[in-house]
Protein backbone atom coordinates (compact mmCIF):
# COMPACT_ATOMS: atom_id res chain seq x y z
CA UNK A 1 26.91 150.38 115.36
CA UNK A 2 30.24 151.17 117.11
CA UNK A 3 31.47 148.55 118.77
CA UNK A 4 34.73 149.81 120.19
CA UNK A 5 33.17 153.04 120.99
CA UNK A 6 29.38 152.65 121.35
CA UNK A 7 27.71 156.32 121.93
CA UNK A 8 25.17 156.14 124.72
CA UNK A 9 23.06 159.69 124.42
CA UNK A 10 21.36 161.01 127.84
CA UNK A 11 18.32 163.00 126.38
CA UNK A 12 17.11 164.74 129.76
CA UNK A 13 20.18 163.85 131.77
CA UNK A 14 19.63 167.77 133.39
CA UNK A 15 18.02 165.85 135.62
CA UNK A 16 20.09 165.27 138.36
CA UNK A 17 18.20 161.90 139.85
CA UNK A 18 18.46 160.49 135.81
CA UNK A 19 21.61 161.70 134.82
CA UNK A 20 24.08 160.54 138.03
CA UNK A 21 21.61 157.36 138.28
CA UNK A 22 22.35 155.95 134.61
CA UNK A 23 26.25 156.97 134.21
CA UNK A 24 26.24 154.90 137.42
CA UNK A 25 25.13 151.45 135.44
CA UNK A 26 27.40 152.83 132.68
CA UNK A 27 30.38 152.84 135.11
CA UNK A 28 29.71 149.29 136.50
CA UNK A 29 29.61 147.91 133.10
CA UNK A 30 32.36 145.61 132.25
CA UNK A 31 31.43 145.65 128.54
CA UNK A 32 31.12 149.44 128.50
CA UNK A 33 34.49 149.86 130.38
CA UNK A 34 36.29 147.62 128.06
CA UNK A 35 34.77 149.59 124.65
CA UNK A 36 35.92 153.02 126.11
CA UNK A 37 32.09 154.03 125.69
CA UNK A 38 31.06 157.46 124.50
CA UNK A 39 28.49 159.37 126.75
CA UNK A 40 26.68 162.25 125.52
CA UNK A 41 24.81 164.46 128.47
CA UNK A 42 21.78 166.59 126.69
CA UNK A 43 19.12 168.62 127.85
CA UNK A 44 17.37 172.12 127.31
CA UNK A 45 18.26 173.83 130.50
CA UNK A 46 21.94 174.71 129.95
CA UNK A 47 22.20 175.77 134.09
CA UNK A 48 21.10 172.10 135.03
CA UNK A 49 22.94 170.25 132.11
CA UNK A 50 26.24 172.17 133.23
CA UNK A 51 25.81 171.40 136.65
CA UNK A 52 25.15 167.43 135.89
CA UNK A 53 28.34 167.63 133.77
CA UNK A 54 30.65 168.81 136.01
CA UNK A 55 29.65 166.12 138.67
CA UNK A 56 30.06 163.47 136.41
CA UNK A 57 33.44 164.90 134.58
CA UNK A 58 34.73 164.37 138.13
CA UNK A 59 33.22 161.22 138.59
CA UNK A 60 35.25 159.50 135.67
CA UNK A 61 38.00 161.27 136.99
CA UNK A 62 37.62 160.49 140.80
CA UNK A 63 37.31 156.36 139.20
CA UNK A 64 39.91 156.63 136.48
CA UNK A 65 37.19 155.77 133.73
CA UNK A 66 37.71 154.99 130.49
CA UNK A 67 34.65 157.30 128.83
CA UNK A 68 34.52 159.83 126.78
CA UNK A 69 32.21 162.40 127.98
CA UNK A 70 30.68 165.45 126.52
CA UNK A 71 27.59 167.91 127.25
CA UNK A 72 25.13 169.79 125.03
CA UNK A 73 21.59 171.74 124.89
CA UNK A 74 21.79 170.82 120.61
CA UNK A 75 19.89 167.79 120.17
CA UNK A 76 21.03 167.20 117.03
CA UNK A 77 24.54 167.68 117.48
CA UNK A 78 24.22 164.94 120.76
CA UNK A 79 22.40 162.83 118.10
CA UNK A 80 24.82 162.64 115.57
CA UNK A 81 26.51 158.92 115.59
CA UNK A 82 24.39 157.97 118.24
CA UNK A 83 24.21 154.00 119.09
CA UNK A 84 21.76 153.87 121.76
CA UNK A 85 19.79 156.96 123.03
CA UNK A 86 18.11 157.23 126.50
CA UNK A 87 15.25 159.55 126.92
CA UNK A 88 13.76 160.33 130.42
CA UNK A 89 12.31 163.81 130.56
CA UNK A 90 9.32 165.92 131.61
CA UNK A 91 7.85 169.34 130.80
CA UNK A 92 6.83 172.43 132.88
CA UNK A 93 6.99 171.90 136.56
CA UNK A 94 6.44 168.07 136.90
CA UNK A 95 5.14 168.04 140.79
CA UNK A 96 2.66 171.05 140.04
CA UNK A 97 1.28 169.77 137.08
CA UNK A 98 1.05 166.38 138.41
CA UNK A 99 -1.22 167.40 141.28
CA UNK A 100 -3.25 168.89 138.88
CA UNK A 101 -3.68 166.42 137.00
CA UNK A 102 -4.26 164.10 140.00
CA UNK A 103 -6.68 166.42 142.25
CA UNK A 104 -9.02 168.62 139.84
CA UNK A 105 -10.34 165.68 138.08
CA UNK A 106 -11.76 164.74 141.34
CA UNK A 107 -13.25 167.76 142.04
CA UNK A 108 -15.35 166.73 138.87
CA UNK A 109 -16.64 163.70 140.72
CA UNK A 110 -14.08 161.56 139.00
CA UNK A 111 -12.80 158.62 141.66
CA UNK A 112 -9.30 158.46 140.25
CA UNK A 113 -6.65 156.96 142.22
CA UNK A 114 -3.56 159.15 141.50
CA UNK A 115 -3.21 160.69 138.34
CA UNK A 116 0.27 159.85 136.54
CA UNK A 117 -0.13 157.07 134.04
CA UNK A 118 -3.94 155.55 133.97
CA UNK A 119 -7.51 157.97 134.15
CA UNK A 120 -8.06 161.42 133.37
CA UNK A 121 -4.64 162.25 135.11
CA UNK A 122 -2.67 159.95 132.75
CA UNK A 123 -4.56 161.57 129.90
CA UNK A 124 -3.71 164.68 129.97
CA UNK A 125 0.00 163.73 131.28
CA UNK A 126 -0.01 161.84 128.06
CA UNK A 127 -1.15 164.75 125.99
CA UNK A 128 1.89 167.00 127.83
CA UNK A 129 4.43 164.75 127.24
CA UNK A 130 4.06 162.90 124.26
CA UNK A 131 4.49 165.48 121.63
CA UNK A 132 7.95 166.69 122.32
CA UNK A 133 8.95 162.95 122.77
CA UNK A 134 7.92 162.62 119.29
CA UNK A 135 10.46 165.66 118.21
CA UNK A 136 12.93 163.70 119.44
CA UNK A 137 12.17 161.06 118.12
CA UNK A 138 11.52 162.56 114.90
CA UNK A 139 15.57 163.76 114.86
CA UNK A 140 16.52 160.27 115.97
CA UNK A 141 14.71 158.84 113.16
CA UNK A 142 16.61 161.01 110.66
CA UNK A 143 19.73 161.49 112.17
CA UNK A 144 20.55 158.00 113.93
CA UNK A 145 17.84 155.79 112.39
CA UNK A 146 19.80 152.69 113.27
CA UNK A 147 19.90 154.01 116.86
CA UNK A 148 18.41 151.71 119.82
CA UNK A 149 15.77 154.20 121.81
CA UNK A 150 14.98 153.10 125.14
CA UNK A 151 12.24 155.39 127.32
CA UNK A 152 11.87 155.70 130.91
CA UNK A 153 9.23 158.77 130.66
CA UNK A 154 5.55 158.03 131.63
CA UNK A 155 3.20 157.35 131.13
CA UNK A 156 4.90 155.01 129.33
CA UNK A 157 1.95 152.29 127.38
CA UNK A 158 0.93 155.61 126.36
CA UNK A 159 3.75 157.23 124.73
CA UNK A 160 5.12 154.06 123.45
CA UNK A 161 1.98 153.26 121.31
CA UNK A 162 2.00 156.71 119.82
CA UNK A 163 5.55 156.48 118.78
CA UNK A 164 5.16 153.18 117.15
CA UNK A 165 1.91 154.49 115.52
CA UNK A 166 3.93 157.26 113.96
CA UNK A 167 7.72 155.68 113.28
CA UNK A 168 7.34 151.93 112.78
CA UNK A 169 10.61 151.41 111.74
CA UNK A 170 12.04 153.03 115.41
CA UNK A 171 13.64 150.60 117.43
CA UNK A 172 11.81 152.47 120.60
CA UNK A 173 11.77 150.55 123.56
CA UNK A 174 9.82 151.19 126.84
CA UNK A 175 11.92 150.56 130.24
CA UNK A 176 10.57 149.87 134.05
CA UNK A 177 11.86 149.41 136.92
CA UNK A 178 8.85 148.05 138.85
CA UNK A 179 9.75 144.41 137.50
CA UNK A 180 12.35 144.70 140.58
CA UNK A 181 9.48 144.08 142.72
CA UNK A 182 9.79 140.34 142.38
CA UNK A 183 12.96 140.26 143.21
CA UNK A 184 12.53 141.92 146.49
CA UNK A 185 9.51 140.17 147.85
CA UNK A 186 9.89 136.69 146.33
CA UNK A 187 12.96 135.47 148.37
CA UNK A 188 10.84 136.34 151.20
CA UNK A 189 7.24 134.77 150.55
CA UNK A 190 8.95 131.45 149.08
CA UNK A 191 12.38 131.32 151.17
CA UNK A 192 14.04 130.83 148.63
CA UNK A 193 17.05 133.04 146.44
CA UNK A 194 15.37 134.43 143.66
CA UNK A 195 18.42 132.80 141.50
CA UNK A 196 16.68 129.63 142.19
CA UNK A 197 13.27 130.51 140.61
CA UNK A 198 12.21 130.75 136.78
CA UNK A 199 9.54 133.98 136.64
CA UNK A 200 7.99 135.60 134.35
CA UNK A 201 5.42 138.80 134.37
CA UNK A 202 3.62 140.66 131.98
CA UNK A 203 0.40 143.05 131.03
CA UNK A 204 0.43 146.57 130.63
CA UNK A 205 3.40 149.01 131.96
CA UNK A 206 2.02 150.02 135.49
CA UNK A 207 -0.83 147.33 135.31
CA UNK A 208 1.43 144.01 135.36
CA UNK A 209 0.92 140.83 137.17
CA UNK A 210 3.19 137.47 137.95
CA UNK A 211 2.26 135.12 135.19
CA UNK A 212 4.84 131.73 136.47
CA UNK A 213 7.08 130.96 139.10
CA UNK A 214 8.88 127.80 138.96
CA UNK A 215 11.51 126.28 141.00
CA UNK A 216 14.47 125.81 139.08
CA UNK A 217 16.06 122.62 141.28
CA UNK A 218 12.56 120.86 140.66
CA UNK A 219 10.72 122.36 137.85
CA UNK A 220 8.11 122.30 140.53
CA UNK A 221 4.76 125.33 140.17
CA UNK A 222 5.90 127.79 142.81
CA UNK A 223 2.55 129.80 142.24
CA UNK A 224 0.40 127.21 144.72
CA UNK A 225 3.00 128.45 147.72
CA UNK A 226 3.20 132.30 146.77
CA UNK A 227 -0.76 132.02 146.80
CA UNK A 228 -0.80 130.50 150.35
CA UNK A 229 2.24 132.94 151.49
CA UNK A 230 2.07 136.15 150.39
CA UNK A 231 -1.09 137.26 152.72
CA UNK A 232 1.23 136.60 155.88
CA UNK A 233 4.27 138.11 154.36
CA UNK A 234 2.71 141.52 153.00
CA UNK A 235 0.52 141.11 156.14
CA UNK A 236 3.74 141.37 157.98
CA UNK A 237 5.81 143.79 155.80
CA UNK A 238 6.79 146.93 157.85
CA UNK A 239 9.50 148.66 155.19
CA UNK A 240 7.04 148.95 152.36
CA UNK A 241 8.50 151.92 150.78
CA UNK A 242 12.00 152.12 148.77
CA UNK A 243 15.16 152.61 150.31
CA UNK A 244 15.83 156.41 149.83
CA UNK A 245 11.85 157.22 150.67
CA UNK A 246 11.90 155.45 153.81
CA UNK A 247 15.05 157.30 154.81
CA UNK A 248 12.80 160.54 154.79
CA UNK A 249 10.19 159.33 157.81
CA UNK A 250 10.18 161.59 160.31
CA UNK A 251 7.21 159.58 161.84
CA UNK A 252 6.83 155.62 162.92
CA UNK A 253 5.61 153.67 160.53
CA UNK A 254 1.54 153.42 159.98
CA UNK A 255 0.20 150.32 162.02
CA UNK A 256 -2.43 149.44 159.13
CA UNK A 257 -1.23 146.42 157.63
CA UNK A 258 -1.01 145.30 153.88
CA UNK A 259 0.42 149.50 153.16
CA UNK A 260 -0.03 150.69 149.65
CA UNK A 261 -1.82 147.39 148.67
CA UNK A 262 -5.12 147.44 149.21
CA UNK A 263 -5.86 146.89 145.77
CA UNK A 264 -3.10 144.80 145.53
CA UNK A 265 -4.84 142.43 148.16
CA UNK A 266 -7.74 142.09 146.10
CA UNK A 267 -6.33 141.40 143.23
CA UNK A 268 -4.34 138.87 144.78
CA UNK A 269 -7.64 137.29 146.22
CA UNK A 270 -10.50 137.78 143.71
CA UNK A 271 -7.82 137.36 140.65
CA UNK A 272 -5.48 134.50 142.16
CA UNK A 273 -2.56 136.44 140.49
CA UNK A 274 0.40 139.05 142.12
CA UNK A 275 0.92 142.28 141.33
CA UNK A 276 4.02 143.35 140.45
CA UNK A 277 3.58 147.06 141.47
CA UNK A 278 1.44 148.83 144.60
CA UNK A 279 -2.12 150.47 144.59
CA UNK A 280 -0.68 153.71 143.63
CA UNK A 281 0.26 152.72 140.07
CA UNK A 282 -2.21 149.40 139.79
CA UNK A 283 -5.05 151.10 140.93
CA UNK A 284 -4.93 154.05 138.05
CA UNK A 285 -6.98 151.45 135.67
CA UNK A 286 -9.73 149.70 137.31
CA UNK A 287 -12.92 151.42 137.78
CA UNK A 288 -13.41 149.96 140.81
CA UNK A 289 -10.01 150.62 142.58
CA UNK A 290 -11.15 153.85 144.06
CA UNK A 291 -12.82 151.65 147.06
CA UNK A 292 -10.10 149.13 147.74
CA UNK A 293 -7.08 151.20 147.33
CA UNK A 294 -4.71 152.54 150.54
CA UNK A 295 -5.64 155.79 150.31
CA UNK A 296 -3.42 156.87 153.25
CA UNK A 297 -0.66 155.03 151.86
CA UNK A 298 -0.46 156.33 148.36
CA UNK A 299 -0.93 160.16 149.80
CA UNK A 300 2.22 158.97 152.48
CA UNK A 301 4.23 158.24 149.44
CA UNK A 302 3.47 160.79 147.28
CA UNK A 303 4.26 163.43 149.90
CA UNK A 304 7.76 161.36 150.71
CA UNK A 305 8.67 161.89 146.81
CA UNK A 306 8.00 165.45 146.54
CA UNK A 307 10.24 165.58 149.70
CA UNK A 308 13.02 163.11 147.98
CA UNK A 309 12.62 165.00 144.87
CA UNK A 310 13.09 168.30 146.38
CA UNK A 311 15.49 167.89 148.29
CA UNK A 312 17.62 165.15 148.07
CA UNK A 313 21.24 165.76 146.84
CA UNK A 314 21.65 162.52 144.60
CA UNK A 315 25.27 161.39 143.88
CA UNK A 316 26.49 158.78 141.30
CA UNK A 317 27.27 155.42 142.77
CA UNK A 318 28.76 152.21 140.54
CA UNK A 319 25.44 150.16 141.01
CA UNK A 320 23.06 148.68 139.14
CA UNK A 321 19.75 150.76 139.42
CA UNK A 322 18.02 150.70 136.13
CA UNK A 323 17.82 147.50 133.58
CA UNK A 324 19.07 149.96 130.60
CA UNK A 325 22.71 149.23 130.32
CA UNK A 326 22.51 145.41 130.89
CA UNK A 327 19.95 145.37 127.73
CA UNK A 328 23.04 147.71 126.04
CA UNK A 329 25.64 144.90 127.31
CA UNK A 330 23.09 142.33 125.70
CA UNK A 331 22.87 143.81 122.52
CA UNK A 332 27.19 144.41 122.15
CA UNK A 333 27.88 140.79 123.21
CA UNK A 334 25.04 139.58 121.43
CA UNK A 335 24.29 137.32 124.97
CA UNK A 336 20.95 136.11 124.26
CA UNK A 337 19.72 136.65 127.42
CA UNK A 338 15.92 137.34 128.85
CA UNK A 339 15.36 140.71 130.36
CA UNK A 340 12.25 140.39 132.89
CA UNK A 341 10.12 143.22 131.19
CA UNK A 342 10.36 145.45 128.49
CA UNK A 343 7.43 147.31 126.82
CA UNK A 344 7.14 146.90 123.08
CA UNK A 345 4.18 146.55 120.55
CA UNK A 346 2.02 143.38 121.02
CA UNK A 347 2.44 141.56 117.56
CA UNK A 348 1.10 138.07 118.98
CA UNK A 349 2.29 138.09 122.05
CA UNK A 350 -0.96 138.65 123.85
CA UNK A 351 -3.52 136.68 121.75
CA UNK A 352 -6.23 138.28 120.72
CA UNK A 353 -4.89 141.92 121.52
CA UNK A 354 -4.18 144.10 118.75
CA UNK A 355 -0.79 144.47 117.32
CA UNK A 356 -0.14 148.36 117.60
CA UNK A 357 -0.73 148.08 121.54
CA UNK A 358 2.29 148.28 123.64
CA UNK A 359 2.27 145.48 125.93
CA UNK A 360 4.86 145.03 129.11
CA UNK A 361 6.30 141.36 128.67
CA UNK A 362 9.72 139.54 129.46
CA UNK A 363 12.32 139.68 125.92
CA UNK A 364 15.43 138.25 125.09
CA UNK A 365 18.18 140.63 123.75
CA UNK A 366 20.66 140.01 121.19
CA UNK A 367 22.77 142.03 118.51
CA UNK A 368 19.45 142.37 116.65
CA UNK A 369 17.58 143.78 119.54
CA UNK A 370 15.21 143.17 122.16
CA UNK A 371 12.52 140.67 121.12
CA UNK A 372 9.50 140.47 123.15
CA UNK A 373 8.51 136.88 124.51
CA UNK A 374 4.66 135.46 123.72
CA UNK A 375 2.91 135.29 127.08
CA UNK A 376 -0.72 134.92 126.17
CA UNK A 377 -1.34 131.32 127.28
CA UNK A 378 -0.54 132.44 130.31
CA UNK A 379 -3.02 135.74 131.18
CA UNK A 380 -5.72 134.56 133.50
CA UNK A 381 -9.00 135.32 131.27
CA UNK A 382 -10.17 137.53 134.66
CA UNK A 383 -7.00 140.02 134.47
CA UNK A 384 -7.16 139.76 130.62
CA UNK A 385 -10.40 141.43 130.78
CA UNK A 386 -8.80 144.24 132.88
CA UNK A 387 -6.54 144.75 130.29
CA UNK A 388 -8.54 144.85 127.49
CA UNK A 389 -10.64 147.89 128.69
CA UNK A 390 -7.36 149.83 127.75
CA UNK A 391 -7.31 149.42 124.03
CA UNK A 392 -9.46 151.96 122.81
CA UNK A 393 -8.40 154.39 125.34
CA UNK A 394 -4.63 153.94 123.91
CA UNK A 395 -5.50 154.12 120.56
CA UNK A 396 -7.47 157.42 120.65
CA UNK A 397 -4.48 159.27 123.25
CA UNK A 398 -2.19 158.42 119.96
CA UNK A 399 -5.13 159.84 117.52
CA UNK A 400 -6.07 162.66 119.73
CA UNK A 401 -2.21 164.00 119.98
CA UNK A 402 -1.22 162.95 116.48
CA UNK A 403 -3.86 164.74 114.88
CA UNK A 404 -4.16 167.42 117.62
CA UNK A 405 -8.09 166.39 118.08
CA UNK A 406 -10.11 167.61 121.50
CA UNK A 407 -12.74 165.40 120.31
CA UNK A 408 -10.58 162.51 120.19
CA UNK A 409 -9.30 163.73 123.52
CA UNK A 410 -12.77 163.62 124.86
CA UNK A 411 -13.53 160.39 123.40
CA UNK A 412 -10.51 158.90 125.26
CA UNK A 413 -11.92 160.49 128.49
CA UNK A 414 -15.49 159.01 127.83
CA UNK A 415 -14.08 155.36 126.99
CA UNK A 416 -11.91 155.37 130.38
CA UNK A 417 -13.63 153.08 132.83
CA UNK A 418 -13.07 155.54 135.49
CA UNK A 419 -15.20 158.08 133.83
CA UNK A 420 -19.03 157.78 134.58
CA UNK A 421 -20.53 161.12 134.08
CA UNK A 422 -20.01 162.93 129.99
CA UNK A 423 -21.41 166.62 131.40
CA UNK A 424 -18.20 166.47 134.38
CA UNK A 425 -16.24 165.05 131.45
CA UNK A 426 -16.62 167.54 129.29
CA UNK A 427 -15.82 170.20 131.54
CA UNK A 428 -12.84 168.67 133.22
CA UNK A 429 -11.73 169.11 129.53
CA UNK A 430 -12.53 172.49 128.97
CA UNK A 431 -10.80 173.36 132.45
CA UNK A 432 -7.55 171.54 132.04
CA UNK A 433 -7.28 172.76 128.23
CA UNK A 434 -7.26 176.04 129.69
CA UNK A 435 -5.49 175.28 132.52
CA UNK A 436 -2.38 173.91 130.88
CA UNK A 437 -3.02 175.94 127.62
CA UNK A 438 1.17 175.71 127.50
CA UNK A 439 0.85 172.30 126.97
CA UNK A 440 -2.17 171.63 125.43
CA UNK A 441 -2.85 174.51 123.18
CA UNK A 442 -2.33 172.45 119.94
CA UNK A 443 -5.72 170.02 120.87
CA UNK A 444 -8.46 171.95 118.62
């Protein structure tokens, strides 16, 4: 690895929203700043790429920056030398293909909640997505093998098992930034800075929970008071959505209380445990979340990010948005310290899970890497249960695209707990197969 002049590759960084978002950490790194970082901008659509590029040329030269910057639609040539490589990309027309995936399986009688990571939707968004992730990673394997990969595409359990299956030796980890979610609300339910408590949280990517909260002053179990608080405060809560959505409301906000966490309140109830996420991504995986869920709410935000994603004009800010270049700063200053989730495959440290599933759990990061932290002491034997009805369904997604199987593909549908009925099954197959033949032409 270079350490004076690390080489950060952007693999998708066409993208507008990912691109400005992550050369803004890289700016407001200290460490980066003081190594005269390299930053390599790729992706396949030369127009966007170019467009990207020039903003952020300007950037470094509107802040006097110390980076070296270059753009190209050759992965291999950004590969070449690469340090640490950042993939965040999509295929086809994300928003159209999403509502496919979300709406036609429920046409087929199939009470999913919204289609992107868990269910039939995250299926076949899994079978999209996860091959050409594995071309790149194939080139990073050869060209960069020493490389640190860290992915922010989705659904991300999902892809991150089937590149482990396939490249063991990759150092491929799987970023979120729903672990933020703590910070936000916690401050608020125990009145207290979030500096001052110890947390931890872990599960699956999308399907996460608060495992401990301790107060740092008094090593005393904070988990008793966010039990008896949270109801009031989410009870309460009237700016539920993220900053840049909420700037996008054209109409008051909706007087039901406890928005986008229906599901959320059960859990918290029935479970004794917090989410760390809303219904919209929580409720993709239990069977029963269909009935609890805030309907309204998740269709509210969903329409508020097609708007945000259509047309907002994002521009690159020095701020901290994403947890990628402070793991990068962890691993050049070899600091040691524990990053709040990462998503990495389970080896122990879920008991009783098996090792090739990628779990989402807290690390500490050094020169050598990220190192997941055990947590399986701590799962409440309830949510632990939840968990476990993902396995199989994880397993065969990796089979099914690695060995291009619509059996296997079918078998994943008909071993998801939100799938009751193998006729509509097999026909929601058939439908989407044809559907997105683009995409899914190689499942025979």
């Amino acid at each position: 690895m270079s350490q004076d002049h690390p080489k950060i590759v952007l693999i998708g960084a066409g993208s507008s929203q990912f691109g400005y978002s992550t050369v803004g950490d890289i700016a407001q790194s200290s460490v980066l700043n003081d190594r005269n970082a390299e930053i390599v901008l790729h992706d396949i659509n030369p127009v966007t790429l170019e467009k990207v590029a020039d903003n952020v040329r300007q950037f470094i030269a509107r802040e006097s920056l110390p980076f070296t910057l270059s753009a190209t639609t050759s992965r291999k040539e950004a590969l070449h030398g690469a340090d640490f490589c950042v993939i965040s990309i999509e295929v086809g027309d994300r928003l159209k293909l999403w509502e496919q995936d979300w709406k036609i399986p429920q046409q087929y009688g199939m009470r999913q909640v919204y289609g992107e990571n868990g269910g039939p939707g995250g299926l076949f968004h899994a079978l999209r997505i996860i091959p050409p992730i594995l071309e790149i990673c194939d080139d990073i394997a050869q060209i960069c093998p020493d490389a640190f990969v860290f992915n922010f595409s989705n659904p991300m359990s999902r892809i991150c098992t089937t590149v482990h299956r396939k490249l063991k030796d990759l150092k491929f980890i799987g970023l979120c930034h729903e672990i933020a979610s703590l910070n936000k609300h916690l401050p608020g339910i125990l009145d207290t800075p979030y500096d001052r408590l110890q947390v931890r949280a872990g599960g699956l990517n999308h399907f996460s929970v608060l495992l401990q909260a301790v107060y740092r002053e008094t090593g005393k179990d904070a988990y008793p008071d966010i039990l008896k608080n949270a109801p009031a405060y989410f009870e309460s809560l009237t700016n539920w959505l993220p900053e840049d959505l909420e700037k996008l409301r054209t109409k008051p906000s909706r007087s039901t209380s406890w928005n986008e966490r229906g599901l959320f309140k059960t859990i918290l109830e029935k479970f004794s445990v917090l989410p760390i996420t809303t219904d919209s991504h929580f409720g993709e995986y239990p069977q029963w979340a269909y009935d609890v869920v805030d309907h309204e709410g998740i269709l509210e935000f969903f329409d508020l990010y097609k708007q945000y994603v259509l047309q907002s004009d994002p521009g690159i800010e020095i701020k901290l948005t994403e947890r990628v270049v402070p793991i990068i700063d962890g691993i050049l200053t070899d600091s040691g310290y524990e990053e709040g989730a990462v998503n990495v495959p389970n080896r122990g440290l879920i008991a009783d899970f098996p090792e090739f599933m990628v779990v989402e759990v807290p690390a500490t990061v050094d020169k050598e890497g990220v190192h997941g932290l055990a947590i399986g002491e701590m799962l409440p034997v309830g949510f632990t249960g939840l968990l476990y009805n993902q396995v199989a369904i994880h397993s065969l997604v990796a089979e099914a695209v690695l060995q291009g199987s619509r059996e296997l593909a079918l078998q994943a549908l008909l071993v998801d707990p939100i799938v009751d009925k193998v006729g509509a099954a097999e026909k929601l197959l058939d439908h989407m197969l044809d559907l997105q033949s683009d995409y899914l032409g190689y499942l025979k």
